[in-house]
N, C-alpha and C. Protein backbone atom coordinates (compact mmCIF):
# COMPACT_ATOMS: atom_id res chain seq x y z
N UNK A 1 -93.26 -124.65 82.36
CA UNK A 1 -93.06 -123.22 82.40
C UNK A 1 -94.01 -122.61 83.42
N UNK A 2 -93.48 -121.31 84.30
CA UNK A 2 -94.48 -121.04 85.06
C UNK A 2 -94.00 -119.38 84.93
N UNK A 3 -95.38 -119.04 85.29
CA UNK A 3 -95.23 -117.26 85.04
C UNK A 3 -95.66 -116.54 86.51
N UNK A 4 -94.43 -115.56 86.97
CA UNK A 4 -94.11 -114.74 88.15
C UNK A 4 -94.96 -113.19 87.78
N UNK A 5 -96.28 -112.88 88.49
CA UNK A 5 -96.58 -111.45 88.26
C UNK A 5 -96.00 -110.58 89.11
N UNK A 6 -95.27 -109.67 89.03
CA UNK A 6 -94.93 -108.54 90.01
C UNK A 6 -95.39 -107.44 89.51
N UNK A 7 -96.02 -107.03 91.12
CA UNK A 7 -96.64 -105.29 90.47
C UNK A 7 -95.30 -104.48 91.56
N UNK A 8 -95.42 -103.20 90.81
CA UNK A 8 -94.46 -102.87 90.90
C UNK A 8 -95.06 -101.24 90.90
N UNK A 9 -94.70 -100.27 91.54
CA UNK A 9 -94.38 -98.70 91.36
C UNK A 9 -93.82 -97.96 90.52
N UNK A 10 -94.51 -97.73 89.70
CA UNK A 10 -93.32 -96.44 89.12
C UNK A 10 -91.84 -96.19 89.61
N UNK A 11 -92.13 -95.49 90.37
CA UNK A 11 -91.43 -95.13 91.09
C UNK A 11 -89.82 -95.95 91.39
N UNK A 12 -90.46 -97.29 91.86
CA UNK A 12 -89.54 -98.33 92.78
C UNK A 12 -89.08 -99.21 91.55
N UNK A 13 -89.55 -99.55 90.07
CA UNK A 13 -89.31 -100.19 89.40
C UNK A 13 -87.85 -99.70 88.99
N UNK A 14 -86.95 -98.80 88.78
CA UNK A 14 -85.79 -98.99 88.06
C UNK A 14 -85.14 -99.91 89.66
N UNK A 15 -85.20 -99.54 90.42
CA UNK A 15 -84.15 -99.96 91.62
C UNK A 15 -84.65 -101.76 91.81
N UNK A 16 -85.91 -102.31 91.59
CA UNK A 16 -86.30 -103.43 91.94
C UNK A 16 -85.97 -104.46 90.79
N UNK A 17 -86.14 -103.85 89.18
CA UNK A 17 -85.49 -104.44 88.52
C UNK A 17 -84.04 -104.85 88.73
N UNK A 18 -83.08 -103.70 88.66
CA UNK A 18 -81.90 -104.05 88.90
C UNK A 18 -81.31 -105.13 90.26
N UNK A 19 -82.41 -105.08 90.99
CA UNK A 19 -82.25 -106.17 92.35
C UNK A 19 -82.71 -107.89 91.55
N UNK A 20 -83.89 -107.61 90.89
CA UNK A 20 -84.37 -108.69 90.11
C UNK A 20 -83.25 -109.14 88.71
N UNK A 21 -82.67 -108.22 88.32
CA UNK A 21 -81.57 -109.33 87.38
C UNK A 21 -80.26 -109.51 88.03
N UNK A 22 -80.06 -109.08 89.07
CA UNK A 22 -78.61 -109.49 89.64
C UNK A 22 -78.84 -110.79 90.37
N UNK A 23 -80.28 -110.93 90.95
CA UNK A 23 -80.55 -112.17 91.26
C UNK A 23 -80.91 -113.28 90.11
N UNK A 24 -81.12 -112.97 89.28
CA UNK A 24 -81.29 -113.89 88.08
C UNK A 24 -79.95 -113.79 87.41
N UNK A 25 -79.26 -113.63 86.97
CA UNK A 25 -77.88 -113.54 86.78
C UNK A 25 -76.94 -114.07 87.56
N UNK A 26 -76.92 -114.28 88.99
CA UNK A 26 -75.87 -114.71 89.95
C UNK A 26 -76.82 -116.42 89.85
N UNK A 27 -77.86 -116.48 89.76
CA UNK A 27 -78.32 -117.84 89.61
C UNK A 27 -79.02 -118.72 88.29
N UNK A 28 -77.95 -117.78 87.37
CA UNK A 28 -77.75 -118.41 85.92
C UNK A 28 -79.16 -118.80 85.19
N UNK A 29 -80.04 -118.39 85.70
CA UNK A 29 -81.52 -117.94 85.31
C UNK A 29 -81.72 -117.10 83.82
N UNK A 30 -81.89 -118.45 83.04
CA UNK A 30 -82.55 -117.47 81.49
C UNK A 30 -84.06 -117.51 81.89
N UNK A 31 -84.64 -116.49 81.28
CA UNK A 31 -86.16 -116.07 81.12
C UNK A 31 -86.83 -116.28 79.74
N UNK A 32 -87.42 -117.40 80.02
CA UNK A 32 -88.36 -117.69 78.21
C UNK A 32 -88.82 -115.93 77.52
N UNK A 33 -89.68 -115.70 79.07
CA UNK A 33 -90.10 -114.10 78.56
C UNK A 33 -90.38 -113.74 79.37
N UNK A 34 -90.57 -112.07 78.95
CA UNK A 34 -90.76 -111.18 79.43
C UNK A 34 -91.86 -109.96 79.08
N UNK A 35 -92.78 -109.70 79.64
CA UNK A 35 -93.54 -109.10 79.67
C UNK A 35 -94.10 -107.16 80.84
N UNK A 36 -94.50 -106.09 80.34
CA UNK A 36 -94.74 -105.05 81.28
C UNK A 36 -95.47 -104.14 80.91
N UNK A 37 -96.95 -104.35 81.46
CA UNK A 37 -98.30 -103.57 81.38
C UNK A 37 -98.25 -102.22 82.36
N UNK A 38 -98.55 -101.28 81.61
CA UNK A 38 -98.77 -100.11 82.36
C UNK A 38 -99.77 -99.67 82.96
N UNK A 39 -100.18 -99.57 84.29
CA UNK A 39 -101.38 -99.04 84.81
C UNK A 39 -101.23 -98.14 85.38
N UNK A 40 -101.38 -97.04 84.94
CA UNK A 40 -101.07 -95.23 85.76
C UNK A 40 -99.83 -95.80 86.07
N UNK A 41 -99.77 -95.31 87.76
CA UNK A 41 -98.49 -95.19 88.67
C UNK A 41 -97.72 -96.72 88.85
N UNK A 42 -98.76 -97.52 87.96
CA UNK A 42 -98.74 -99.09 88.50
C UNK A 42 -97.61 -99.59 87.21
N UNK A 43 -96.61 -100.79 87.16
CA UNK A 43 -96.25 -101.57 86.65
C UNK A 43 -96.17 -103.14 86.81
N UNK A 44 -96.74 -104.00 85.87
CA UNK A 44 -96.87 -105.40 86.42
C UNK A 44 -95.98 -106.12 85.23
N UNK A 45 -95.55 -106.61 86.08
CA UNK A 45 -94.18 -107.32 84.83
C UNK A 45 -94.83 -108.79 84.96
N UNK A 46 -94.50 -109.37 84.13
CA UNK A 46 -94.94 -110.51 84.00
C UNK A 46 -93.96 -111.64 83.43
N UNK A 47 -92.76 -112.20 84.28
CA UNK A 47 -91.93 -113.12 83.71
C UNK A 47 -92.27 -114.84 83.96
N UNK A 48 -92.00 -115.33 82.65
CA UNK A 48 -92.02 -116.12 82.37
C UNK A 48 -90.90 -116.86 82.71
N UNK A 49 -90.75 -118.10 83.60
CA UNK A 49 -89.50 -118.84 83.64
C UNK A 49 -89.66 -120.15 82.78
N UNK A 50 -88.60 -120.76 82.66
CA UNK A 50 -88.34 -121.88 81.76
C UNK A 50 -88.93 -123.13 82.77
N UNK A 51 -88.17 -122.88 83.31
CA UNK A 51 -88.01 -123.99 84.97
C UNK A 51 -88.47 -123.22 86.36
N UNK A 52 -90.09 -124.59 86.33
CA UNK A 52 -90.85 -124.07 87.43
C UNK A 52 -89.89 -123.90 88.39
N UNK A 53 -89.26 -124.68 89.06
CA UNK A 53 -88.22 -124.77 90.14
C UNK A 53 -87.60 -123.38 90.40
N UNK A 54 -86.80 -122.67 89.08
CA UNK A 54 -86.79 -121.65 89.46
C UNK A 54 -87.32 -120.03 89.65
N UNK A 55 -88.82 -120.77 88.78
CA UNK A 55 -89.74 -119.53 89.24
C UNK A 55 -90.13 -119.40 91.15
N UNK A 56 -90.03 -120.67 91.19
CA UNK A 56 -90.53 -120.89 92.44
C UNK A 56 -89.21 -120.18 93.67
N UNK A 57 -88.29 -120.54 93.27
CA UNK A 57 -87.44 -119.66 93.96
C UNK A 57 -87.21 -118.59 93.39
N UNK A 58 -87.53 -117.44 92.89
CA UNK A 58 -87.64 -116.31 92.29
C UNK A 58 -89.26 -115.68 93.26
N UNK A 59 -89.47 -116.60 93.59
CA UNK A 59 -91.13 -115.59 94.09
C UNK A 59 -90.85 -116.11 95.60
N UNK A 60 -90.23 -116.73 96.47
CA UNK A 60 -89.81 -116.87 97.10
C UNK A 60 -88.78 -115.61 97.98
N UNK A 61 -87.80 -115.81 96.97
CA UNK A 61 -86.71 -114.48 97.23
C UNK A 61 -87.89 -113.13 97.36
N UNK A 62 -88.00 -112.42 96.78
CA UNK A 62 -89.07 -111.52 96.14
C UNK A 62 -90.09 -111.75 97.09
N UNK A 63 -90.69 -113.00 97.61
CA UNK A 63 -91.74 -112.83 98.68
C UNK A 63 -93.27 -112.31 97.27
N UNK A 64 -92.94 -113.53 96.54
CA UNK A 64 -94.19 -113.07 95.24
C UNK A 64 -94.44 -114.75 94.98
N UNK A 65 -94.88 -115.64 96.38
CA UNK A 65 -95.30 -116.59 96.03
C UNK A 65 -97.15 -116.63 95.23
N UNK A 66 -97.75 -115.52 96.41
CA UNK A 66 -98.98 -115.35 95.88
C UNK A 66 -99.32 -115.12 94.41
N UNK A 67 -98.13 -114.40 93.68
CA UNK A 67 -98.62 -114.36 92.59
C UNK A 67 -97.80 -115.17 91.37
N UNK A 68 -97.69 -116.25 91.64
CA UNK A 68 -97.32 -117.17 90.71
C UNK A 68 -98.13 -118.11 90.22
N UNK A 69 -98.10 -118.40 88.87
CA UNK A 69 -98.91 -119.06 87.98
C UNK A 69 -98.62 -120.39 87.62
């Protein structure tokens, strides 16, 4: 199992989510979990994948290799 941090904007989070499950959805991607800490203006989601493989292409796409666990 490996865990993807994305910080995220206020702001930009409804539109980046919806980019983030159409890509997990078109590539049949279940999520063990899911996690989302609030910092002021800040949001950091914190998903958990099943299969490193496809965390790894999930932070890839996204350009969120740096913050993978």
């Amino acid at each position: 199992m490996r865990t993807v941090k994305v910080r995220l904007r206020e702001a930009d989070l409804r539109r980046e989510m919806e980019t983030m499950r159409e890509w997990l959805d078109s590539n049949g991607v279940e999520l063990r979990k899911f996690d989302c800490e609030h910092h002021g203006p800040v949001r950091i989601l914190s998903i958990e994948f099943r299969v490193d493989a496809e965390a790894d292409a999930f932070a890839r796409r996204f350009d969120l290799s740096f913050t993978t666990y």
